[in-house]
Structure formats: structure tokens, C-alpha cells
C-alpha atoms as a PDB file:
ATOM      1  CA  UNK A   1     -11.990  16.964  13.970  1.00  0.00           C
ATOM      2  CA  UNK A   2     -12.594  17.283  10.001  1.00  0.00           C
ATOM      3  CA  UNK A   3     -16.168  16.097   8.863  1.00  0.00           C
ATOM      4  CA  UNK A   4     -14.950  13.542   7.039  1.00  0.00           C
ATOM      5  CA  UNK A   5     -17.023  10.801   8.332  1.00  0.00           C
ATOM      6  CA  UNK A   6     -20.514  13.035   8.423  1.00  0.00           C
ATOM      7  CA  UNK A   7     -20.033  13.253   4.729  1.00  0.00           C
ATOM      8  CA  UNK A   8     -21.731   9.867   3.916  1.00  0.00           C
ATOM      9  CA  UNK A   9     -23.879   7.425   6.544  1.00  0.00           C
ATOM     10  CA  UNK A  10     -22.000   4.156   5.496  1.00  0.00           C
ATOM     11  CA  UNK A  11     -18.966   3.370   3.473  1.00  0.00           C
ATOM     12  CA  UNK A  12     -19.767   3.243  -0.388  1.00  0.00           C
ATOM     13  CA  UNK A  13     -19.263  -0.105  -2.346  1.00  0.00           C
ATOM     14  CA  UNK A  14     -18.421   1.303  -5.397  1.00  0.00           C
ATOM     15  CA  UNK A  15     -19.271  -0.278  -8.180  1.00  0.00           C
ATOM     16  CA  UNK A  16     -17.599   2.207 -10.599  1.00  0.00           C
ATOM     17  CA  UNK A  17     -15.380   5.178  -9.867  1.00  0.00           C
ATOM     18  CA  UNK A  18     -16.843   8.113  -8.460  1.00  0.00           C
ATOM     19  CA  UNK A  19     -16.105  11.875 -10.635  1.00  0.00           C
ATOM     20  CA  UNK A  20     -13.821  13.842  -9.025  1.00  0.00           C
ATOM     21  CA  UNK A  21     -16.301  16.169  -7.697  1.00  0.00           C
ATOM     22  CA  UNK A  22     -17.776  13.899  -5.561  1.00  0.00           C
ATOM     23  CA  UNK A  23     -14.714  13.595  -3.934  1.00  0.00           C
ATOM     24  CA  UNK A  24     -14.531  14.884   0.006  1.00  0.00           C
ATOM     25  CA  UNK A  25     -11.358  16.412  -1.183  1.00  0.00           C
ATOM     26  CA  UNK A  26      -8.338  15.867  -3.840  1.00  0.00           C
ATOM     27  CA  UNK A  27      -4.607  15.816  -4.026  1.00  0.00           C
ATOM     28  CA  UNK A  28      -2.791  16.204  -8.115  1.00  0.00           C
ATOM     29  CA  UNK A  29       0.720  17.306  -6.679  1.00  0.00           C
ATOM     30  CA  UNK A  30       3.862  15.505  -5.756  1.00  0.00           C
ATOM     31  CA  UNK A  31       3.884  15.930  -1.781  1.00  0.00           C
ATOM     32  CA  UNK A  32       0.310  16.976  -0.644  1.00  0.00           C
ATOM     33  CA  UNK A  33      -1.614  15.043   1.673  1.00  0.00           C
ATOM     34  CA  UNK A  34      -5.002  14.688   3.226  1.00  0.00           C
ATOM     35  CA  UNK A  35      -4.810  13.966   6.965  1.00  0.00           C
ATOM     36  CA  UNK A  36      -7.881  12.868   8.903  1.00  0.00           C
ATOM     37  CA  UNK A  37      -7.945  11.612  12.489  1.00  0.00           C
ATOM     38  CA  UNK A  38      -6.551   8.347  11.601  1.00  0.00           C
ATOM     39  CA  UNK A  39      -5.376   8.210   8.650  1.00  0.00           C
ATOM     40  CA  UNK A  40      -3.118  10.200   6.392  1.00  0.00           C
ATOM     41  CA  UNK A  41      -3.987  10.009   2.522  1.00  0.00           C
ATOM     42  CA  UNK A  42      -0.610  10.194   0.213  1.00  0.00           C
ATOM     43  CA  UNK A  43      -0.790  10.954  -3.564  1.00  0.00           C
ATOM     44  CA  UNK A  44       3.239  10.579  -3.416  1.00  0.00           C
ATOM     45  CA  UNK A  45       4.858  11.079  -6.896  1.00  0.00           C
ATOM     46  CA  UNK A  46       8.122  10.067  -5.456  1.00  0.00           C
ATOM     47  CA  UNK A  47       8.763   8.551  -9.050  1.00  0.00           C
ATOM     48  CA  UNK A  48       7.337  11.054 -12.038  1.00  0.00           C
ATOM     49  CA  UNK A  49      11.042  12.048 -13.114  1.00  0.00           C
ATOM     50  CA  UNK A  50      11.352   8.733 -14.479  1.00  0.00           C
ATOM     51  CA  UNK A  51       8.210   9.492 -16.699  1.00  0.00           C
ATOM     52  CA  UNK A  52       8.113  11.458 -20.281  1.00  0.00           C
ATOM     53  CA  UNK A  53       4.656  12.165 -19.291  1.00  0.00           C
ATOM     54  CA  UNK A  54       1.602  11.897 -17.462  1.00  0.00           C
ATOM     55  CA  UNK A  55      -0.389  12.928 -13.909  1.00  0.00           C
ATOM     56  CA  UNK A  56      -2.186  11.503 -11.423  1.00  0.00           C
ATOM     57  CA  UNK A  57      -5.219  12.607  -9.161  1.00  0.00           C
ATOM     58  CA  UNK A  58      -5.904  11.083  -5.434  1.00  0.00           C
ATOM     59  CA  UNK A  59      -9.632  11.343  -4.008  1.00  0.00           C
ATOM     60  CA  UNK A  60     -10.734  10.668  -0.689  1.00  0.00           C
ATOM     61  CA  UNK A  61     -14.410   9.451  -0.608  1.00  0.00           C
ATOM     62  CA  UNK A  62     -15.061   8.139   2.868  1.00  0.00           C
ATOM     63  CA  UNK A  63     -13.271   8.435   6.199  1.00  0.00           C
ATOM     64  CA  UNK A  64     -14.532   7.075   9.747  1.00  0.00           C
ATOM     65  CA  UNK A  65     -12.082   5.541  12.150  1.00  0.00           C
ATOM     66  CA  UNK A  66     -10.099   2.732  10.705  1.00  0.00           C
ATOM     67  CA  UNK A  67     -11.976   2.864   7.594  1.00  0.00           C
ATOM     68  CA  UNK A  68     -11.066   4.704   4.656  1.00  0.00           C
ATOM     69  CA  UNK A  69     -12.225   4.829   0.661  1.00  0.00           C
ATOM     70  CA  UNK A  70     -10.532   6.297  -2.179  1.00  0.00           C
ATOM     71  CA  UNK A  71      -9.577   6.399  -5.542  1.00  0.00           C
ATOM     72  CA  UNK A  72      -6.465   7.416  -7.658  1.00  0.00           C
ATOM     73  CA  UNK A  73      -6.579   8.180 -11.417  1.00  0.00           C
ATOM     74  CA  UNK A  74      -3.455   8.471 -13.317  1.00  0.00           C
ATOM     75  CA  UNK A  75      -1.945   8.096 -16.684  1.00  0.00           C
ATOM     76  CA  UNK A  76       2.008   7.541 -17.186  1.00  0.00           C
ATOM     77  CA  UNK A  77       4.234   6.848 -19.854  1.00  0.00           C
ATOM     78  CA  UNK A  78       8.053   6.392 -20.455  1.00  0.00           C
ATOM     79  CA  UNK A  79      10.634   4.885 -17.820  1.00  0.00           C
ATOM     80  CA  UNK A  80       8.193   1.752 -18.172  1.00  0.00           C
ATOM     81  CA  UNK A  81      10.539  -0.123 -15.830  1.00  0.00           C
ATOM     82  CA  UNK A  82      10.151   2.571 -12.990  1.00  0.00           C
ATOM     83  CA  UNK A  83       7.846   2.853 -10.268  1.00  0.00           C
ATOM     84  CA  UNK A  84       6.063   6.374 -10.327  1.00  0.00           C
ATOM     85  CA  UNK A  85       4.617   6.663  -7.255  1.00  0.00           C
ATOM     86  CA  UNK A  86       2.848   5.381  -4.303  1.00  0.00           C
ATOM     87  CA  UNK A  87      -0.123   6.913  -3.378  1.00  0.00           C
ATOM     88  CA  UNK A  88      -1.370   5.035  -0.378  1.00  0.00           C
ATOM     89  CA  UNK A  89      -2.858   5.639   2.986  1.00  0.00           C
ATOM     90  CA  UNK A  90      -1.312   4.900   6.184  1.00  0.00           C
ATOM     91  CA  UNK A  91      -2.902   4.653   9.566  1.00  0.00           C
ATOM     92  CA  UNK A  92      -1.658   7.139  11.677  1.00  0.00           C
ATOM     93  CA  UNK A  93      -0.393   5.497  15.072  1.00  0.00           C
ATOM     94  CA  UNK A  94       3.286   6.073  14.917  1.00  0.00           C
ATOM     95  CA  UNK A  95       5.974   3.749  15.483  1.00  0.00           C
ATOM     96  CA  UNK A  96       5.405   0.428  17.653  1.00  0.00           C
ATOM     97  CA  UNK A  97       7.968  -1.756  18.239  1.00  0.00           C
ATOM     98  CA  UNK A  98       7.312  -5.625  16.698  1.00  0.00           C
ATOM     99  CA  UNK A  99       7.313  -7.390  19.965  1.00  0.00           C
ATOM    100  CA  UNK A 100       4.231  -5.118  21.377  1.00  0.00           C
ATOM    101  CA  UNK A 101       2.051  -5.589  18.512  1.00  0.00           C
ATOM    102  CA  UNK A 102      -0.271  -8.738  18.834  1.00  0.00           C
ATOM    103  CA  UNK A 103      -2.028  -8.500  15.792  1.00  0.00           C
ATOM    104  CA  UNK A 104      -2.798  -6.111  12.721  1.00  0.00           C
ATOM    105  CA  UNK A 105      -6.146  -7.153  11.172  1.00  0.00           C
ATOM    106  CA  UNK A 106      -7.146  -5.645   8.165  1.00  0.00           C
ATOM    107  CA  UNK A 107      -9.763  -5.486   5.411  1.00  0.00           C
ATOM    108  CA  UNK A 108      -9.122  -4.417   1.939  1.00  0.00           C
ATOM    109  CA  UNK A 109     -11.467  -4.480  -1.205  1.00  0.00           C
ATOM    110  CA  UNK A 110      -9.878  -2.554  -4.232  1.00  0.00           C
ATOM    111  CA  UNK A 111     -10.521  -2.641  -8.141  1.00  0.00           C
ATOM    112  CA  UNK A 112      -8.550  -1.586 -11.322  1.00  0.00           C
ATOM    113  CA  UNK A 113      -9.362  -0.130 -14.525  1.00  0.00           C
ATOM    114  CA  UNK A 114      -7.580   1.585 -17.672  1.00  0.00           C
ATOM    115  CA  UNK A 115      -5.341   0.812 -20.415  1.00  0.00           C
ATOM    116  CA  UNK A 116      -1.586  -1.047 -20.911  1.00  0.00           C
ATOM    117  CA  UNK A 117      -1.845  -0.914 -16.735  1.00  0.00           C
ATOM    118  CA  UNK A 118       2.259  -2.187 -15.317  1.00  0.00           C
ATOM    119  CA  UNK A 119       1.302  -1.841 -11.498  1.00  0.00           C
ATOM    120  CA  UNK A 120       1.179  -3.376  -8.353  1.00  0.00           C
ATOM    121  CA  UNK A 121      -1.566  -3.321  -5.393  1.00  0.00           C
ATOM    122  CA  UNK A 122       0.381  -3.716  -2.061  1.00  0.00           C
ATOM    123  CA  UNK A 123       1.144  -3.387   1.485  1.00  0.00           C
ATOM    124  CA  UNK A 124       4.026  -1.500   1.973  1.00  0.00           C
ATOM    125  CA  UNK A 125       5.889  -1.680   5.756  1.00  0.00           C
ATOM    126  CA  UNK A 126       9.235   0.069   7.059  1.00  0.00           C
ATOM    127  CA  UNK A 127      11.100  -0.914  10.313  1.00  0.00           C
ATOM    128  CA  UNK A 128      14.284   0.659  12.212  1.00  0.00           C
ATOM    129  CA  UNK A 129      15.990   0.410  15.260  1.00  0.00           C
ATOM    130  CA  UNK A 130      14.693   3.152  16.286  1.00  0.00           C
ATOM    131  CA  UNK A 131      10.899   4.438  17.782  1.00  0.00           C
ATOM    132  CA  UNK A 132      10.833   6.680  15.184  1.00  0.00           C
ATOM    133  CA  UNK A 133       9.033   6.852  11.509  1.00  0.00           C
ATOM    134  CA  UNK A 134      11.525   9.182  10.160  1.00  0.00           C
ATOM    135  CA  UNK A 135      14.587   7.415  11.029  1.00  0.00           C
ATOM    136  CA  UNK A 136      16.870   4.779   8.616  1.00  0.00           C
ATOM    137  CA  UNK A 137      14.987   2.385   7.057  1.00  0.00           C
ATOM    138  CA  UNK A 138      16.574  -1.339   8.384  1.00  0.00           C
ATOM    139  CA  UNK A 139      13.992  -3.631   6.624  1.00  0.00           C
ATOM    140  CA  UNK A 140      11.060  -2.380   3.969  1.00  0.00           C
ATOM    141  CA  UNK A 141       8.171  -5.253   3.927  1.00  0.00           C
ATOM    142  CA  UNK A 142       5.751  -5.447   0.752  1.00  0.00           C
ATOM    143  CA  UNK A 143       2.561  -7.802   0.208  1.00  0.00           C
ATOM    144  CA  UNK A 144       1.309  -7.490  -3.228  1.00  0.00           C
ATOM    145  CA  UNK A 145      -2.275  -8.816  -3.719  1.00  0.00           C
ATOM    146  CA  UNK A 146      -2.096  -7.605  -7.439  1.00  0.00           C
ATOM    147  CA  UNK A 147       0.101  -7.609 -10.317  1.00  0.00           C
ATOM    148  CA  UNK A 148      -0.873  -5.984 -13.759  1.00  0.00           C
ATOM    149  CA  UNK A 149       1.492  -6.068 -17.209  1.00  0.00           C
ATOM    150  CA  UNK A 150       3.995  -8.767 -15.454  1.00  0.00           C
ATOM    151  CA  UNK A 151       5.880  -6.737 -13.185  1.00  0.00           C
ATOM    152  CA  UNK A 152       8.047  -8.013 -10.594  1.00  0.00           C
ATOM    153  CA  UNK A 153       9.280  -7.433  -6.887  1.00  0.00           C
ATOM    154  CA  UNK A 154      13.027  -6.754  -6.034  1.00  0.00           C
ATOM    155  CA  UNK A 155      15.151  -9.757  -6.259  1.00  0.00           C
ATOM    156  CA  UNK A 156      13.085 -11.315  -8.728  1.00  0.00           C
ATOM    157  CA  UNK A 157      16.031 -12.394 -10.578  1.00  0.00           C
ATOM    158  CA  UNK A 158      16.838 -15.161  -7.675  1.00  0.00           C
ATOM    159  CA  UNK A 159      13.889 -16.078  -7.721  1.00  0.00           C
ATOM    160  CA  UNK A 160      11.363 -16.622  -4.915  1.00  0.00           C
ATOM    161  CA  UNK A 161      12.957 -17.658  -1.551  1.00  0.00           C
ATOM    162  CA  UNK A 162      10.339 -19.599  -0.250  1.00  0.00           C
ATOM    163  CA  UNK A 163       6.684 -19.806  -0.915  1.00  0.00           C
ATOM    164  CA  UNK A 164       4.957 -20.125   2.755  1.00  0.00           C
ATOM    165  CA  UNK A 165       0.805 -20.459   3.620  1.00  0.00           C
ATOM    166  CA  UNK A 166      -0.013 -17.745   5.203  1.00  0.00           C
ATOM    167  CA  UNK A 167      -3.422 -16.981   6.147  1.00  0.00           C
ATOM    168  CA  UNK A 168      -4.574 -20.107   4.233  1.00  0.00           C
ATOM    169  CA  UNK A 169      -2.972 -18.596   0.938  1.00  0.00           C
ATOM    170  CA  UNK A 170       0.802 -18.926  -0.653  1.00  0.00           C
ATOM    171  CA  UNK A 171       2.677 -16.794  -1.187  1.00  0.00           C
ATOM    172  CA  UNK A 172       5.877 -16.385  -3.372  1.00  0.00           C
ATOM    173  CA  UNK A 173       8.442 -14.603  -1.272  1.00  0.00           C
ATOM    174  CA  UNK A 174      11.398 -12.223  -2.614  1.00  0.00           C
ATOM    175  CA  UNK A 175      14.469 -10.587  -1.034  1.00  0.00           C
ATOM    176  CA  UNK A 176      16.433  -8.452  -2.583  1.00  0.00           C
ATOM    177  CA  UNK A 177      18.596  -4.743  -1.592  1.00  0.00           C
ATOM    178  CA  UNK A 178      17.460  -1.642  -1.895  1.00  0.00           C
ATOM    179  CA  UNK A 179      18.853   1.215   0.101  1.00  0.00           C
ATOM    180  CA  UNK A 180      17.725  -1.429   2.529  1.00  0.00           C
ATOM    181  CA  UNK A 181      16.743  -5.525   2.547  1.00  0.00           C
ATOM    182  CA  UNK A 182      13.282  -5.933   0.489  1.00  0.00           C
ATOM    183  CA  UNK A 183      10.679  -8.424   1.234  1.00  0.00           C
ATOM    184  CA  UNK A 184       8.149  -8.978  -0.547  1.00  0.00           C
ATOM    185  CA  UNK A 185       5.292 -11.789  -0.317  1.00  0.00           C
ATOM    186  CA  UNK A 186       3.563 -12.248  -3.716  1.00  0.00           C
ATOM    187  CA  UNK A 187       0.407 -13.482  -3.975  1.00  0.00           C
ATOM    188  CA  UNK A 188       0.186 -16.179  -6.943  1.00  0.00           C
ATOM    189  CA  UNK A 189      -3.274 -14.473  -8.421  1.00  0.00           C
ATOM    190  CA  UNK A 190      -4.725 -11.218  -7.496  1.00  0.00           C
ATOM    191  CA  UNK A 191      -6.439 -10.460  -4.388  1.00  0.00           C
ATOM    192  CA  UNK A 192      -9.543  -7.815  -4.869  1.00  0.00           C
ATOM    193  CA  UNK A 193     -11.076  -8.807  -1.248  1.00  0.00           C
ATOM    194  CA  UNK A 194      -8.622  -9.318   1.232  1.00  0.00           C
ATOM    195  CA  UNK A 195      -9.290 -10.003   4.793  1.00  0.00           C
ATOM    196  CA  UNK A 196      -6.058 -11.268   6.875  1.00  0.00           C
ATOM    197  CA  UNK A 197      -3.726 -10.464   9.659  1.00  0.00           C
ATOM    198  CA  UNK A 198      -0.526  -8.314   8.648  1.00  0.00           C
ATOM    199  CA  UNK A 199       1.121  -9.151  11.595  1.00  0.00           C
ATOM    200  CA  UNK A 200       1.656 -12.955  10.477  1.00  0.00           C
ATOM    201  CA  UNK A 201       3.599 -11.975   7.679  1.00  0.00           C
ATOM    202  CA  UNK A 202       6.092 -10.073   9.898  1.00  0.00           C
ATOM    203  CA  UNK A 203       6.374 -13.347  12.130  1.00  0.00           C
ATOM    204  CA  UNK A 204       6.857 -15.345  10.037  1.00  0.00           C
ATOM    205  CA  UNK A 205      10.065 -13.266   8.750  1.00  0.00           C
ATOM    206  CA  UNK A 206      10.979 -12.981  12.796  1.00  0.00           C
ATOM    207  CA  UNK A 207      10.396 -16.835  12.408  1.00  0.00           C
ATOM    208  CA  UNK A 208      12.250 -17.889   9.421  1.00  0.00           C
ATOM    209  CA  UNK A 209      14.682 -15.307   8.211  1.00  0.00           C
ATOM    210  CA  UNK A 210      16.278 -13.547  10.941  1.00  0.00           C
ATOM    211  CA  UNK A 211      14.124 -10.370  11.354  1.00  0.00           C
ATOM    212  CA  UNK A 212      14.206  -9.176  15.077  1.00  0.00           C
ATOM    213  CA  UNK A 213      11.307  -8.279  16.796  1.00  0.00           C
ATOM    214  CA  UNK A 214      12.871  -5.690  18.470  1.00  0.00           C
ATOM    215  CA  UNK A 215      12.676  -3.424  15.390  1.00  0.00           C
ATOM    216  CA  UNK A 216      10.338  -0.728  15.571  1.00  0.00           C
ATOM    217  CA  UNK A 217       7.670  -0.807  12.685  1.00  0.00           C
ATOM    218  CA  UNK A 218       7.568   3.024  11.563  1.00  0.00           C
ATOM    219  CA  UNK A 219       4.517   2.785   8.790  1.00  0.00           C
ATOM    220  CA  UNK A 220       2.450   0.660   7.075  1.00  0.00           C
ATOM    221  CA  UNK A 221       0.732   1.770   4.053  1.00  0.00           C
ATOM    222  CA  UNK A 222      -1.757   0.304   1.583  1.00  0.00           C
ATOM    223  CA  UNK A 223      -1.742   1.493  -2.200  1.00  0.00           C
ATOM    224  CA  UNK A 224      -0.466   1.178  -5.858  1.00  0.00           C
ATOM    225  CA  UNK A 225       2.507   1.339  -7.752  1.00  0.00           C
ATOM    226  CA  UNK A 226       1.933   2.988 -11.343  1.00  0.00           C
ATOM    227  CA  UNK A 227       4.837   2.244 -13.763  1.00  0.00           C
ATOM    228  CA  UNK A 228       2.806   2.515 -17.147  1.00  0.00           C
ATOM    229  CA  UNK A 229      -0.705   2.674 -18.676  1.00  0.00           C
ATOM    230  CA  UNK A 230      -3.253   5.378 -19.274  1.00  0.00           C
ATOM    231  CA  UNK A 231      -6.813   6.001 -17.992  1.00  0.00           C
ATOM    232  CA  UNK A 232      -6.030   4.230 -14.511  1.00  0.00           C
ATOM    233  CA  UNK A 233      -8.574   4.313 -11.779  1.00  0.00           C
ATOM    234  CA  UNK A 234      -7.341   2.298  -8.839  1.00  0.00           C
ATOM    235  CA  UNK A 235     -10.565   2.293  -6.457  1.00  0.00           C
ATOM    236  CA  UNK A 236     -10.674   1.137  -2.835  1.00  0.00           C
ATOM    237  CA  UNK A 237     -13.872   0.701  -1.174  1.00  0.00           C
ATOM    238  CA  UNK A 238     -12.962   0.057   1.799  1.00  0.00           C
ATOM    239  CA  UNK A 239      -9.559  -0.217   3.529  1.00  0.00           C
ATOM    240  CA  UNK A 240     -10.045  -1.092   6.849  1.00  0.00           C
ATOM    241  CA  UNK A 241      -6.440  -1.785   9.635  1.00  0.00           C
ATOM    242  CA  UNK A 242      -6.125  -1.416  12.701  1.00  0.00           C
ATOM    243  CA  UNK A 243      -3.029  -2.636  14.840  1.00  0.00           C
ATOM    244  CA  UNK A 244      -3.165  -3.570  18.065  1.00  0.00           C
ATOM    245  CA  UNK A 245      -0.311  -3.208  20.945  1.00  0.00           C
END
């Protein structure tokens, strides 16, 4: 077990980004990770050819079962209508199929500072056919609870597909094709303290547009997508999920 959690006696509220030395530990490169007991920690640059320049920093600052705070600084420019990366955390439970899971609370209080930002601040979910979180991506599942510099979801151009209450909010939702079929619920003004139930968004797709609950949920992640800006510090204090089967 890493001492993650003996490193501080109660999650930090944050009210301004910590330096990167108080950090419990630090990612700067394309594929590392910090894995704890529950949760793995992704700075994933999956995007930085697109950019003519720029870098970005991931810092865990609190771990203890489902509960997890961090912070990303980054600065990116060029490519302005690419995502850059994704760096995220993801609660480390494997894949459960739809039909088993009953509910997915979570808890999610996040802030944004820098310069020129073009991001997003989302949920991010992939499902096969298959009990694995490696395998072919059938469906990819995004809730975005903020939007900076006007960017939009895949199959903006169609415009929203329906705008259901969900969790006592609406939501603007897209569909569009990636590599796979892209939903994404939009939230109509940004969300900096969330507190819902993932698992109704995913019904209500089941519900109302054909989505089978026999597909396997492989991961759900919670972060930002950088596309442009400089002096970015995306801080979450706390992310809390757990999903229950």
C-alpha cells in the first residue's frame, strides 16, 4: 500500500494551487502514471503532436479510498482546434457490465485558472462488448461540466439531439462518430461543484437511444481537455466516485 493517504489528515480545499513541491508526487511525460490503491492518475498527452509548443505537469495532492485531489498545469499553443490531452483519473475497478451497476455516485469540485484557456472539464466513459478495458471501444460517453474559449463536443454541427433533466439539471446532448459513436451531455453553464449519479446518464441513453445494457463499461475517467491557453492550473479538490455492482 503507498502512503498516499498518511500524507495529509483530511482532503485539502484548495483555495489556490498548491507549488509543485508540495505535490505527493508528479507526472510531465506523455504516458506516466501514478497508481494508488484505487485510483490511477493519467497525465496522458495523447494529443501534443498537434501542438507547436508547450508542456504540461500532473500533481497528485491527496489520495484515500474513493477520494482523490490534484492539479494539472499546462501551457499549449498551435493546432488550437485539437485536443492535447486528457489527464484524468480513473477509479480502478475494471470492467462491469451496465446491467450490474446500480448506481455511480460521485462528487467533484474543480477550478480553472490561466490565460486564452480552449478546454473542457468532463467525464469521460468507454463501453464494449466485451469484459475487458482494453478491448474495441463500441460507445465513448462524455459529461462536460465546463467549457472555456467556446469549444464544442463531436457532432456539434447537428446540433444538440435532445436536451434531457437529469439530476435536476439540462443538459444539451450531442452524437457524433469518432472511431466510435460519441455522446456527450453538455451542461448549459459550468459546473465547479458537482454532486450527481453517473449512472443516470448511461440510462437514460439505454432508455432513449438504443444503448444496450449489456455493454460492459471499461473506464470512467474525470479530467480536462487542453486545446489552447498558457499558465493553466486545472485544480480538483476533491473527486470523489465510487460505482456500485
Amino acid at each position: 500500500m503507498r502512503p498516499y493517504a498518511l500524507a495529509l489528515l483530511a482532503a485539502p480545499a484548495l483555495a489556490a494551487h498548491r507549488t509543485a513541491r508540495d505535490a505527493i508526487e508528479s507526472i510531465c511525460t506523455k504516458n506516466n502514471i501514478i497508481t494508488t490503491d484505487d485510483f490511477i492518475l493519467y497525465n496522458n498527452l495523447w494529443g501534443e503532436e498537434y501542438a507547436t509548443s508547450g508542456s504540461e505537469c500532473t500533481y497528485l495532492d491527496y489520495v484515500s479510498g474513493n477520494s482523490i485531489s490534484w492539479q494539472t498545469s499546462w501551457t499549449w499553443a498551435g493546432g488550437a482546434d485539437y485536443v492535447k490531452s486528457y489527464p484524468n483519473a480513473v477509479l480502478n475497478v475494471g470492467a462491469k457490465q451496465l446491467s450490474s451497476i446500480t448506481s455511480i455516485p460521485t462528487t467533484w469540485s474543480w477550478s480553472y485558472t490561466g490565460t486564452d484557456l480552449k478546454a473542457d472539464v468532463s467525464y469521460d466513459a468507454f463501453f464494449s462488448t466485451t469484459a475487458s478495458t482494453t478491448a474495441t471501444h463500441e460507445y465513448e460517453v462524455m459529461v462536460w461540466l465546463g467549457v472555456y474559449g467556446g469549444i464544442e463536443p463531436i457532432g456539434n454541427a447537428d446540433g444538440p439531439i435532445a436536451s434531457p433533466t437529469i439530476g435536476g439539471r439540462v443538459w444539451d446532448l450531442y452524437k457524433g462518430p469518432n472511431d466510435w459513436t460519441v455522446f456527450s451531455f453538455v451542461a448549459r453553464e459550468n459546473v465547479q461543484d458537482y454532486s450527481g449519479d453517473i449512472m443516470d446518464f448511461f440510462n437514460y441513453l439505454i432508455d432513449n437511444e438504443g444503448v444496450s445494457s449489456s455493454l460492459y463499461l471499461q473506464t470512467l475517467g474525470a479530467g480536462t481537455e487542453p486545446m489552447t491557453g498558457s499558465d493553466a492550473w486545472f485544480t480538483v479538490a476533491p473527486y470523489e466516485i465510487s460505482i456500485n455492482a
